[in-house]
C-alpha atoms as a PDB file:
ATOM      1  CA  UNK A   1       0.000   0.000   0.000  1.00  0.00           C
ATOM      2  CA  UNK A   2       1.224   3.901  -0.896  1.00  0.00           C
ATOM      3  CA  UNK A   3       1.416   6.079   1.133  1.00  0.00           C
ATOM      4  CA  UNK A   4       2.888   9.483   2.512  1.00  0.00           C
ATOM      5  CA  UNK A   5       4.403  10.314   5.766  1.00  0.00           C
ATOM      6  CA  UNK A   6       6.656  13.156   6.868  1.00  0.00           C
ATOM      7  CA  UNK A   7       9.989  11.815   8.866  1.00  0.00           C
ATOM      8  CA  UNK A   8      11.921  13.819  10.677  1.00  0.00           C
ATOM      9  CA  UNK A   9      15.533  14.896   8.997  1.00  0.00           C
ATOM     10  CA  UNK A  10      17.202  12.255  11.861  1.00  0.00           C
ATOM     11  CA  UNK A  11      14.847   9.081  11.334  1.00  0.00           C
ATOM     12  CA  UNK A  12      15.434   9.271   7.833  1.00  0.00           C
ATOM     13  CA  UNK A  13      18.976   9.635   8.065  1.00  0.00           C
ATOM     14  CA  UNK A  14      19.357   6.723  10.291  1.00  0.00           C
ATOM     15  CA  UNK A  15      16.906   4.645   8.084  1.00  0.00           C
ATOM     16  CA  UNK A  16      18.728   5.457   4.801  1.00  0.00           C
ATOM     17  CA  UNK A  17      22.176   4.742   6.722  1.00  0.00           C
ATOM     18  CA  UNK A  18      20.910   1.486   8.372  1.00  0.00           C
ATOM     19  CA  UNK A  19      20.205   0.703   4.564  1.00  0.00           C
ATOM     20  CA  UNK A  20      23.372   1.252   2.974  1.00  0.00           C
ATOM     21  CA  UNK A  21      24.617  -0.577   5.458  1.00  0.00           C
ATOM     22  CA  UNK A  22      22.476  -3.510   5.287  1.00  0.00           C
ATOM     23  CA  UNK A  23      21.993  -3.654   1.419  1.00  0.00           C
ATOM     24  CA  UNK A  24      18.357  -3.790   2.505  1.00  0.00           C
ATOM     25  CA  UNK A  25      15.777  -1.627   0.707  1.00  0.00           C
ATOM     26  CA  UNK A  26      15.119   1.583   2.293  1.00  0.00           C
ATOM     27  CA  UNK A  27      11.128   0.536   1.906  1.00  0.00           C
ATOM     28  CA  UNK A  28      12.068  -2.667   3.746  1.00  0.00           C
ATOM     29  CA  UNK A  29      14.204  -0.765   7.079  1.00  0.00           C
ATOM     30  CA  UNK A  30      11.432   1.590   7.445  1.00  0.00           C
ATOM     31  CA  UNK A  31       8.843  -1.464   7.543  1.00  0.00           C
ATOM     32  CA  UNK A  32      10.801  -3.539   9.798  1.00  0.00           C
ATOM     33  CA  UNK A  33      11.185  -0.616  12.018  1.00  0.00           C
ATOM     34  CA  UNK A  34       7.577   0.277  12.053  1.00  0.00           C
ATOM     35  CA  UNK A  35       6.892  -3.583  12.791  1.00  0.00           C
ATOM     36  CA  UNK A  36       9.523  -3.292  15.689  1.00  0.00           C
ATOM     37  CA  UNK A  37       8.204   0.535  16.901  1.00  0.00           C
ATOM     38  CA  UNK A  38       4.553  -1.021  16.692  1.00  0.00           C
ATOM     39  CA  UNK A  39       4.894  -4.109  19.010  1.00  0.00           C
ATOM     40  CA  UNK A  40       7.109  -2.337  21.922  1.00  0.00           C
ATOM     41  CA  UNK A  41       4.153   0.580  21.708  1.00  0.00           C
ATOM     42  CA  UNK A  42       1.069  -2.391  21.899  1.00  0.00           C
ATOM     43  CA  UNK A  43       3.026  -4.294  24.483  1.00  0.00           C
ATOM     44  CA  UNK A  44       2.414  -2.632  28.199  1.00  0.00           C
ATOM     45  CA  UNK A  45       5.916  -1.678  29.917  1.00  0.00           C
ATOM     46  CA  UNK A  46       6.409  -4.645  32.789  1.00  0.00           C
ATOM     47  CA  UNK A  47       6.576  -2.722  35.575  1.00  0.00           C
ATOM     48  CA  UNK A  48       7.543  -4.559  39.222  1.00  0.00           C
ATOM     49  CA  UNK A  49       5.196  -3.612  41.924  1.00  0.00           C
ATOM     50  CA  UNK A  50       6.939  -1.946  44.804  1.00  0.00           C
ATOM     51  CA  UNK A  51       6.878  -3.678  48.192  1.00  0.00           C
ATOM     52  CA  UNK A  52       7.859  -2.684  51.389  1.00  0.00           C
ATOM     53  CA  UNK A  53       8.510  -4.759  54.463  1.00  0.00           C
ATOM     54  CA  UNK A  54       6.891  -3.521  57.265  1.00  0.00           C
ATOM     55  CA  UNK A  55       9.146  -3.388  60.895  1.00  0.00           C
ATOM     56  CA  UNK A  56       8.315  -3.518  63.962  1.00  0.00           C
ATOM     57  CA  UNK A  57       9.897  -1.004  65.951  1.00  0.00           C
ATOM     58  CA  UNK A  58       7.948  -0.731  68.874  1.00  0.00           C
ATOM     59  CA  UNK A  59       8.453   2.292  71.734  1.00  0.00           C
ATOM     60  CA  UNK A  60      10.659   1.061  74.863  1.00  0.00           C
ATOM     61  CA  UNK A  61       9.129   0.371  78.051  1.00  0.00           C
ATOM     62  CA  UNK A  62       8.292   3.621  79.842  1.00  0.00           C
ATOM     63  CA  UNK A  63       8.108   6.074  76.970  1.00  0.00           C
ATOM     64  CA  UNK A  64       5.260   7.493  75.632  1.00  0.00           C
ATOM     65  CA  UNK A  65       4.870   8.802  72.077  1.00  0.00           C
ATOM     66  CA  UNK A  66       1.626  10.848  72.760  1.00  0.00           C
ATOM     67  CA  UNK A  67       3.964  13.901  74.376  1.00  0.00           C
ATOM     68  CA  UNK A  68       6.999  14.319  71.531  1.00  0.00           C
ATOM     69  CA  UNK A  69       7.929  16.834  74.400  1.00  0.00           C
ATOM     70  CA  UNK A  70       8.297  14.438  77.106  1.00  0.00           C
ATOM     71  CA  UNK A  71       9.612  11.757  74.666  1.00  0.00           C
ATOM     72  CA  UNK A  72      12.457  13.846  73.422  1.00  0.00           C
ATOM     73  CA  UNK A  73      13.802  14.583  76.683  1.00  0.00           C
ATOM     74  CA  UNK A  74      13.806  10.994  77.623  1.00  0.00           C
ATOM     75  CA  UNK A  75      15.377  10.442  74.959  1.00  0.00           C
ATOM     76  CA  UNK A  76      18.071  13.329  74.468  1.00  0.00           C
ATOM     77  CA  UNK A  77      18.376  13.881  78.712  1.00  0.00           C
ATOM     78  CA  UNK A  78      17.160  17.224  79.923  1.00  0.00           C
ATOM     79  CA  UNK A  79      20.181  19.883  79.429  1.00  0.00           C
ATOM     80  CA  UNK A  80      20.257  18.494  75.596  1.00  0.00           C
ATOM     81  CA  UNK A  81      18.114  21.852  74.888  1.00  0.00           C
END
C-alpha cells in the first residue's frame, strides 16, 4: 500500500544509513522498524510492583509517644536543649 508520511531529517537519516549498510531496501528498514516501533508501543511496559517490608519497631518500656515533648527529653536527657 502507498502512502505518505513526513519523517523527521534524523529518522530518515538513520533509516537510509541502516540501509546502505544492510543492502536492505530503504522501503524494507522503514517497515521492519515500524513492525519493531509497533509491538514495543502495543506491548504494556512490565513494571515490578513496589513492596515494602513492614518493621516492627515498637516504643521502649516507659516512653510514651503521645507527648513528643516528654519523649524527646527521655530520649536526648534534659540539658540536651
Amino acid at each position: 500500500m502507498r502512502t505518505t508520511i513526513t519523517l523527521d531529517n534524523d529518522v530518515l537519516e538513520r533509516a537510509r544509513a541502516i540501509s546502505v549498510k544492510l543492502r536492505t531496501p530503504f522501503k524494507t528498514v522503514i517497515n521492519e522498524a515500524l513492525r519493531t516501533g509497533l509491538d514495543h508501543v502495543q506491548q504494556p511496559g512490565k513494571c515490578r510492583r513496589y513492596k515494602t517490608k513492614p518493621h516492627a519497631m515498637g516504643v521502649k518500656a516507659g516512653r510514651n509517644i503521645d507527648n513528643i515533648q516528654e519523649l524527646l527529653a527521655q530520649i536526648e536527657g534534659e540539658d540536651s536543649r
